[in-house]
C-alpha atoms as a PDB file:
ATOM      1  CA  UNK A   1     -53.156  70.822  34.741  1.00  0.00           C
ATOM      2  CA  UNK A   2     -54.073  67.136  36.194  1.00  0.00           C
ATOM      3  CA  UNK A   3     -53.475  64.744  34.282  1.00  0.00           C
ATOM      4  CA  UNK A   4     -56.639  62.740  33.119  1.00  0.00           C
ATOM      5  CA  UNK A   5     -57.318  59.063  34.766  1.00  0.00           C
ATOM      6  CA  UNK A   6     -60.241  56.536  34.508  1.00  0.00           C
ATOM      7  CA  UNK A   7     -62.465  55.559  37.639  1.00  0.00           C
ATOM      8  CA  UNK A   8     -60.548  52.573  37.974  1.00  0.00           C
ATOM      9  CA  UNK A   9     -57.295  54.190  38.051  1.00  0.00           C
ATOM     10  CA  UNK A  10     -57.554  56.244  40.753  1.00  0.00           C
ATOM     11  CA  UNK A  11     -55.788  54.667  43.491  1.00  0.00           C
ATOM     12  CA  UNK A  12     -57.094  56.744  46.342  1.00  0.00           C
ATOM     13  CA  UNK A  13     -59.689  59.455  47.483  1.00  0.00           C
ATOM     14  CA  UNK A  14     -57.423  62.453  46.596  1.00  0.00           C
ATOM     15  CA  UNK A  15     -56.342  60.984  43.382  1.00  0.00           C
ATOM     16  CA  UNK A  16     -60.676  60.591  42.824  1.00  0.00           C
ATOM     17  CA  UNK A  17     -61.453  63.601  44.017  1.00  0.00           C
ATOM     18  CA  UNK A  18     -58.541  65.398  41.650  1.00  0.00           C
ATOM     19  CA  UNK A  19     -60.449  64.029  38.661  1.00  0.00           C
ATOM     20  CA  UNK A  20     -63.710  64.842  40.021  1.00  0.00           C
ATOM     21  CA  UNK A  21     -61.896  69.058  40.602  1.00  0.00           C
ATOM     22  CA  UNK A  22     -60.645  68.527  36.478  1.00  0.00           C
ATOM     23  CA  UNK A  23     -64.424  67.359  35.388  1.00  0.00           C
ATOM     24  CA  UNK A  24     -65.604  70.303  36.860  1.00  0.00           C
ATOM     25  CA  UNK A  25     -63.173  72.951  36.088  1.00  0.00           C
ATOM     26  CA  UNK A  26     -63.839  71.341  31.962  1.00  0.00           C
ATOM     27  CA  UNK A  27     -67.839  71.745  32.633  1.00  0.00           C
ATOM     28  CA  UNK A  28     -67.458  74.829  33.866  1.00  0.00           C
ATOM     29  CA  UNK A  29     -65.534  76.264  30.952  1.00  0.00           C
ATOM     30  CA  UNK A  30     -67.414  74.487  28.741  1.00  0.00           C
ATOM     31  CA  UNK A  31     -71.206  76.225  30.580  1.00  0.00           C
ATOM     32  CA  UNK A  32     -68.776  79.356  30.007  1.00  0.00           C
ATOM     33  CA  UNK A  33     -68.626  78.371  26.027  1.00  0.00           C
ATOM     34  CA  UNK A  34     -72.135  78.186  25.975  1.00  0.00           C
ATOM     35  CA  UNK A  35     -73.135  81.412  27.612  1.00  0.00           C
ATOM     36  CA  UNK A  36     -71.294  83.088  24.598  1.00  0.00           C
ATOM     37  CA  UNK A  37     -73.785  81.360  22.138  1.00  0.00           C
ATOM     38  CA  UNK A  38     -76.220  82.481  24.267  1.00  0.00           C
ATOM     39  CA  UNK A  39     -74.759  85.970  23.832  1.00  0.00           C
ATOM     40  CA  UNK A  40     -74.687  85.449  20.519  1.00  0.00           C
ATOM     41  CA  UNK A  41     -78.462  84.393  20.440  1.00  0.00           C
ATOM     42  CA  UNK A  42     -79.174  87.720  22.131  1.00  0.00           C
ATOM     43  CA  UNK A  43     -77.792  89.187  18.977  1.00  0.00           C
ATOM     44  CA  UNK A  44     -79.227  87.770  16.670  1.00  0.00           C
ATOM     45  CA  UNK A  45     -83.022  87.678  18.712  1.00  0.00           C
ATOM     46  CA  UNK A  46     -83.008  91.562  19.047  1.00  0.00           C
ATOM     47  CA  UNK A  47     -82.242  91.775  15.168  1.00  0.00           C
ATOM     48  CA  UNK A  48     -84.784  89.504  14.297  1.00  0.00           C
ATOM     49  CA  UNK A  49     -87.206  90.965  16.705  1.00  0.00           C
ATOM     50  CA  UNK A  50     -87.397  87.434  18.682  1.00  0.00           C
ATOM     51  CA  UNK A  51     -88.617  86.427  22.320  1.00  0.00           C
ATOM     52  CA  UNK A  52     -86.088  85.516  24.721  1.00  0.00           C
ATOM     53  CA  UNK A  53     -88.397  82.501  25.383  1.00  0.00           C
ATOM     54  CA  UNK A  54     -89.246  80.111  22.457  1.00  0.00           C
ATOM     55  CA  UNK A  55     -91.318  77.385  23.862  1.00  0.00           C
ATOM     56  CA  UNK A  56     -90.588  74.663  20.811  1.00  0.00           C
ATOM     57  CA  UNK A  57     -86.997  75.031  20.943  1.00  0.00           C
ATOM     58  CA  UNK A  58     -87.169  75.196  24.747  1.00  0.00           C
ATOM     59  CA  UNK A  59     -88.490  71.695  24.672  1.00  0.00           C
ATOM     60  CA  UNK A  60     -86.531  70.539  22.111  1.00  0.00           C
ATOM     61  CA  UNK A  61     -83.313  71.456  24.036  1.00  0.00           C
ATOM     62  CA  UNK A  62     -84.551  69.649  26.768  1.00  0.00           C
ATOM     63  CA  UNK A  63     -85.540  66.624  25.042  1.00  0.00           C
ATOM     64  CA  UNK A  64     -82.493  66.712  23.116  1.00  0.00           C
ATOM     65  CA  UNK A  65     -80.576  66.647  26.541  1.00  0.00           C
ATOM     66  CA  UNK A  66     -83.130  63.808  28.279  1.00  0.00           C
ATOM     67  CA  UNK A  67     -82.055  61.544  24.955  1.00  0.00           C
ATOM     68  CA  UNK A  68     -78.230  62.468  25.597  1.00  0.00           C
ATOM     69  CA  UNK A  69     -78.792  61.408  29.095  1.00  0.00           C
ATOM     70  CA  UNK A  70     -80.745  58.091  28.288  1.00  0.00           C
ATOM     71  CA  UNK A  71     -77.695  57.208  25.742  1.00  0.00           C
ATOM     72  CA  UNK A  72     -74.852  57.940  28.680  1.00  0.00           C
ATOM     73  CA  UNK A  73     -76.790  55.980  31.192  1.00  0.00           C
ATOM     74  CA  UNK A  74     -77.595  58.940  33.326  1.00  0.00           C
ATOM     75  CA  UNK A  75     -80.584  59.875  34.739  1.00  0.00           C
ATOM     76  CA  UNK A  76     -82.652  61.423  32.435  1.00  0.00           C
ATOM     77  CA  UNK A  77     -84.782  63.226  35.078  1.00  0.00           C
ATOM     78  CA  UNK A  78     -81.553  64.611  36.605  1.00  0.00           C
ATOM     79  CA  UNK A  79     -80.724  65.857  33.208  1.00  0.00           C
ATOM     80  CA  UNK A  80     -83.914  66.946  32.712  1.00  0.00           C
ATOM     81  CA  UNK A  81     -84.118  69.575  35.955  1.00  0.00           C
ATOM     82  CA  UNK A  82     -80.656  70.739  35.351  1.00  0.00           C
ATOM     83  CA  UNK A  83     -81.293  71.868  31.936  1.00  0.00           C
ATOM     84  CA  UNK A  84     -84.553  73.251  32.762  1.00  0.00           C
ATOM     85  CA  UNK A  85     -82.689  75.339  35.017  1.00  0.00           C
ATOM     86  CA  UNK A  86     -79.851  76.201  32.906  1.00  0.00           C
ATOM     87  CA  UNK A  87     -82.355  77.479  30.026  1.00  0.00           C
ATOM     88  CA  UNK A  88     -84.416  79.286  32.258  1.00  0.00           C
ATOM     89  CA  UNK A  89     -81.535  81.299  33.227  1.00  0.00           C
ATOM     90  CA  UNK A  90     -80.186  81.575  29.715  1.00  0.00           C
ATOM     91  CA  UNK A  91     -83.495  82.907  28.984  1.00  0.00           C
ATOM     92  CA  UNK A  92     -84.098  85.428  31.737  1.00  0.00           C
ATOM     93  CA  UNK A  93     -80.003  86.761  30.523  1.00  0.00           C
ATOM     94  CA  UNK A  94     -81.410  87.222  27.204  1.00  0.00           C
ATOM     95  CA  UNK A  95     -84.701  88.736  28.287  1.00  0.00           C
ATOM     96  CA  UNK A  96     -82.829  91.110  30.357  1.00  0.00           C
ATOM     97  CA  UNK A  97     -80.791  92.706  27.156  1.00  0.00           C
ATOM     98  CA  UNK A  98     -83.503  92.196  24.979  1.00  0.00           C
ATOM     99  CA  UNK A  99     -85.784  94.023  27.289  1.00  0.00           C
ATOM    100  CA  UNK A 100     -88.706  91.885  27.592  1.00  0.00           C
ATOM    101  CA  UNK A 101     -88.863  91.953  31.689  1.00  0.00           C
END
């Protein structure tokens, strides 16, 4: 495991780009973590006889994410776009075992 250091602690590139290999691996695992609530929203859509898509609560992810992003300082249109694409996929998954394609 690498041990965690601010920006302004890393003392060269390879200590940088160490942190930048750790912030990944931890995003990663934590996109993992959410694809099992997604499987878990599969569940509970086929019981309730639920779309895959939900067009409120599509928008309301993404406009909870846009806020996130405007609080951090990131780019809200960059956040935007990436969870766009992250819910379509989680979407098609669940339309896939739901059956809707």
């Amino acid at each position: 495991m690498t041990e965690r250091h601010p920006p302004q602690d890393c003392a060269d590139m390879a200590m940088l780009r160490q942190q930048i290999d750790r912030l990944d691996r931890d995003l990663i695992a934590r996109l993992a973590e959410r694809a099992s609530y997604i499987d878990r929203a599969i569940e509970l859509k086929t019981e309730n006889g639920w779309p895959a898509r939900i067009p409120a609560r599509v928008e309301e992810v993404v406009m909870n994410a846009r806020t996130t992003a405007e609080a951090t300082g990131l780019d809200p249109d960059l956040i935007e776009a990436l969870w766009r694409q992250l819910v379509d996929w989680s979407i098609a998954r669940e339309a896939r075992v739901i059956r809707e394609e």
